[in-house]
C-alpha atoms as a PDB file:
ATOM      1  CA  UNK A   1       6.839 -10.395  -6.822  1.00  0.00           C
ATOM      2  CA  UNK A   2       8.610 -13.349  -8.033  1.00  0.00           C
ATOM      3  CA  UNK A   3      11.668 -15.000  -6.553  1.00  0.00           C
ATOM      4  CA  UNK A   4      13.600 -17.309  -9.086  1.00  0.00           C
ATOM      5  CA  UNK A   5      16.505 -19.168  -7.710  1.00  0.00           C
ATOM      6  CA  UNK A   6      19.296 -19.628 -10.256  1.00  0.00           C
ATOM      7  CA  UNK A   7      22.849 -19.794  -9.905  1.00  0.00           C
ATOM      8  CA  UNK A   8      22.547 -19.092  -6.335  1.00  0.00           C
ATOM      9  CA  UNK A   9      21.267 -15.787  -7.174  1.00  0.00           C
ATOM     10  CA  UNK A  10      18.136 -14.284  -6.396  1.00  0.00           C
ATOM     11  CA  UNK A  11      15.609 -12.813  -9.325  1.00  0.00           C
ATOM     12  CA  UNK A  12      13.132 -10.383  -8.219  1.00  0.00           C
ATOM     13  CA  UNK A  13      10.116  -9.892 -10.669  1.00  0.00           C
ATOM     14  CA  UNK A  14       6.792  -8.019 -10.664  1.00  0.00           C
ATOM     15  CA  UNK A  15       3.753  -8.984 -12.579  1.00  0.00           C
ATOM     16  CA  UNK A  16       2.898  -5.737 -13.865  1.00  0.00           C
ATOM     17  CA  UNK A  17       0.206  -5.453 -16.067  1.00  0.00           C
ATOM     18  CA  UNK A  18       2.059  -5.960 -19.556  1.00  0.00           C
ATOM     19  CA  UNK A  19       3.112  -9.710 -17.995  1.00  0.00           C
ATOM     20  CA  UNK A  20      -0.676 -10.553 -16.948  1.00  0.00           C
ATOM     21  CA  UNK A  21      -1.509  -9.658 -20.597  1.00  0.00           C
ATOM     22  CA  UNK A  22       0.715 -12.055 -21.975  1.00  0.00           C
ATOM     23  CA  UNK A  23       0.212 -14.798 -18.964  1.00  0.00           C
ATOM     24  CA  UNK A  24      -3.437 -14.230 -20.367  1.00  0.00           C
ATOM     25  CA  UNK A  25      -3.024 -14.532 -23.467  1.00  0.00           C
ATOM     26  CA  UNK A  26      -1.104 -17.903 -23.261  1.00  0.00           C
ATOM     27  CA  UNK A  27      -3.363 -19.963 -21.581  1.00  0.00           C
ATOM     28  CA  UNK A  28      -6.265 -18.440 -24.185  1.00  0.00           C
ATOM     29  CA  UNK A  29      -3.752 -19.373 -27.251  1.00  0.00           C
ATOM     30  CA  UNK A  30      -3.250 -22.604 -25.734  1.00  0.00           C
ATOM     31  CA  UNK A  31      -6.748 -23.662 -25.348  1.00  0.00           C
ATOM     32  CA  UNK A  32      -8.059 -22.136 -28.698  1.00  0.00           C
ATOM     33  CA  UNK A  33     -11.217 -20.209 -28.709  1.00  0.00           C
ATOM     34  CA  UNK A  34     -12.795 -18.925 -25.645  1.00  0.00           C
ATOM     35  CA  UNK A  35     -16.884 -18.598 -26.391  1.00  0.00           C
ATOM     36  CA  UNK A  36     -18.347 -20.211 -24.756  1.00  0.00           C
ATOM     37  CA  UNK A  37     -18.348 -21.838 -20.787  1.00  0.00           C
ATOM     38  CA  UNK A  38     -16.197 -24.625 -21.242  1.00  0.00           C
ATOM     39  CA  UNK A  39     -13.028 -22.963 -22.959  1.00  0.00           C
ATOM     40  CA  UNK A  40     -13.811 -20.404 -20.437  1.00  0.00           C
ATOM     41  CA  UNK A  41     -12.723 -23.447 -18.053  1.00  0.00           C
ATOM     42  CA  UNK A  42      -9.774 -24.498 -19.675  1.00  0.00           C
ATOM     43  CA  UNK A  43      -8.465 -21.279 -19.727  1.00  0.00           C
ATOM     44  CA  UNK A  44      -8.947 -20.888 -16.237  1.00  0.00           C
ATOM     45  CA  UNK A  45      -7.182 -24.071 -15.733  1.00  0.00           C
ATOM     46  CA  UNK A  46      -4.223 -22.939 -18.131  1.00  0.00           C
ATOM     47  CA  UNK A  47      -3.553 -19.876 -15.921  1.00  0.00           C
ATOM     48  CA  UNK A  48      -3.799 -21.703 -12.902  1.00  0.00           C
ATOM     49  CA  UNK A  49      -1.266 -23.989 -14.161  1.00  0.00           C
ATOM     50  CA  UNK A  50       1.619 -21.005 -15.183  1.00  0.00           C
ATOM     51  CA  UNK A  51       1.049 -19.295 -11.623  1.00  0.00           C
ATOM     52  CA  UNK A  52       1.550 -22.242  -9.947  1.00  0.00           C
ATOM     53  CA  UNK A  53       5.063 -22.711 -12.290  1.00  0.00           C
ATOM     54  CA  UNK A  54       5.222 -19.058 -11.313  1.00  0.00           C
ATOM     55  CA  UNK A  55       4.915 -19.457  -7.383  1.00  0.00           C
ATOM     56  CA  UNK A  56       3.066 -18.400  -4.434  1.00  0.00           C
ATOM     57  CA  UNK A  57       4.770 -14.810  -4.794  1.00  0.00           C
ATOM     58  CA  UNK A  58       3.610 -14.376  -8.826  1.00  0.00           C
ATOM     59  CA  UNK A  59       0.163 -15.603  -8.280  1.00  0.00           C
ATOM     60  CA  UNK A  60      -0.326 -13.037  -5.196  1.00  0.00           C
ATOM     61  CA  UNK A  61       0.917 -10.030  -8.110  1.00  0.00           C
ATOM     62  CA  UNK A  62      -1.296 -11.511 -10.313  1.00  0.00           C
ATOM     63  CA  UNK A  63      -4.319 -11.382  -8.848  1.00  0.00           C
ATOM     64  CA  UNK A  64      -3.117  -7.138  -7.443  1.00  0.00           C
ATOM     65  CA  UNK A  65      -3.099  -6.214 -10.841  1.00  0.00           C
ATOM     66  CA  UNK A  66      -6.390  -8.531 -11.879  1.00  0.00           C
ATOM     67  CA  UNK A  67      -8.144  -6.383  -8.927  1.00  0.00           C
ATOM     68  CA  UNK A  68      -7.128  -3.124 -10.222  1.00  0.00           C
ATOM     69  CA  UNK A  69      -7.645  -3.890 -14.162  1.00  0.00           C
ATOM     70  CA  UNK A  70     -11.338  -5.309 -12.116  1.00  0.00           C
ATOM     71  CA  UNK A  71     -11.989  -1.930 -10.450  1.00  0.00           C
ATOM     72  CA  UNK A  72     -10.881   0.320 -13.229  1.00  0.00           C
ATOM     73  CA  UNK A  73     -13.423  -1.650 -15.225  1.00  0.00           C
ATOM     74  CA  UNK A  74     -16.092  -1.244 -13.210  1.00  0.00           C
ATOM     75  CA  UNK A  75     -17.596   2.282 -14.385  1.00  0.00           C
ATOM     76  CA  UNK A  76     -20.775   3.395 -15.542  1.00  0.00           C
ATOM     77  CA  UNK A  77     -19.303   4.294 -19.230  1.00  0.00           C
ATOM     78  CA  UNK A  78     -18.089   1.027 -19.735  1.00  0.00           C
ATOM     79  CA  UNK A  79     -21.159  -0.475 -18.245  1.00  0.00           C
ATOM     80  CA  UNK A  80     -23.220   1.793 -20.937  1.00  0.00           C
ATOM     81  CA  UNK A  81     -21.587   0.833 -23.821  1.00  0.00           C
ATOM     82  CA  UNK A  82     -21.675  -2.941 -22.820  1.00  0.00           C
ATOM     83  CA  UNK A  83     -25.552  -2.238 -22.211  1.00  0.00           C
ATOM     84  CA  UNK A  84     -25.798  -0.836 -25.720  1.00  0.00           C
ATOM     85  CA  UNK A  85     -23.765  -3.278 -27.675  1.00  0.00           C
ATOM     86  CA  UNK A  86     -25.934  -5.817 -26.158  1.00  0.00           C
ATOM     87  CA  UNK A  87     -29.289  -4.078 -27.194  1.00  0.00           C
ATOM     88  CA  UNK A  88     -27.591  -3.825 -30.493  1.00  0.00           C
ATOM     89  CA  UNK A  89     -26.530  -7.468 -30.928  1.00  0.00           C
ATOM     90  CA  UNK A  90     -30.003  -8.396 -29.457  1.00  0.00           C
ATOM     91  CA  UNK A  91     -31.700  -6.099 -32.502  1.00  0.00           C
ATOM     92  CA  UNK A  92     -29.629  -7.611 -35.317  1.00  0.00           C
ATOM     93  CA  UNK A  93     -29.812 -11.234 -33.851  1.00  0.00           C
ATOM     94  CA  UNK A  94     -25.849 -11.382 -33.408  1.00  0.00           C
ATOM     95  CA  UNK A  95     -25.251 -13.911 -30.869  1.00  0.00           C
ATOM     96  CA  UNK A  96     -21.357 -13.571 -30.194  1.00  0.00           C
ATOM     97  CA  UNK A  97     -19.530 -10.431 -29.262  1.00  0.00           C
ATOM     98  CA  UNK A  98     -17.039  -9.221 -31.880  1.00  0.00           C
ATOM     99  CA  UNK A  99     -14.361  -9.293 -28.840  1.00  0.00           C
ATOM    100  CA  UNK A 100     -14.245 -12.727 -28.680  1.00  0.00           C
END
């Protein structure tokens, strides 16, 4: 939940999952591409820099929803077809993911 003080009024906001997307997808357009470990970083460092903007409140919703996308993702199908695409990319000697 996020409290913005305007006007001497009082917004409340939730970061529901269509708002992590795009805080997400920000800090990745702002750093470029994400390959490898070090964009990885910056990226990291872009989205700590919009929750903090964001507040205590935002970064607490934030990390809900990034728990439940986290446990949603965490089946066996998913985990299979990662497996697979792996073997796959291993076979053809693809060394990047098509996902980016």
């Amino acid at each position: 939940m996020r409290f913005n003080e305007s006007d001497n009024a009082v917004t409340i906001s939730v970061v529901d999952r269509e708002e992590f997307r795009q805080i997400v997808e920000q800090a990745r357009v702002t750093v470029g591409e994400t390959v490898t470990a070090e964009p990885a970083e910056a990226v990291a460092q872009q989205l700590v820099t919009r929750l903090t903007e964001l507040g205590p409140a935002a970064a607490v919703e934030f990390q809900l929803v990034y728990d439940t996308l986290n446990r949603e993702a965490y089946r066996w199908d998913l985990w299979a077809a990662a497996y697979l695409m792996r073997a796959a990319a291993l076979t053809t000697g693809s060394t990047t993911s098509a996902a980016g």
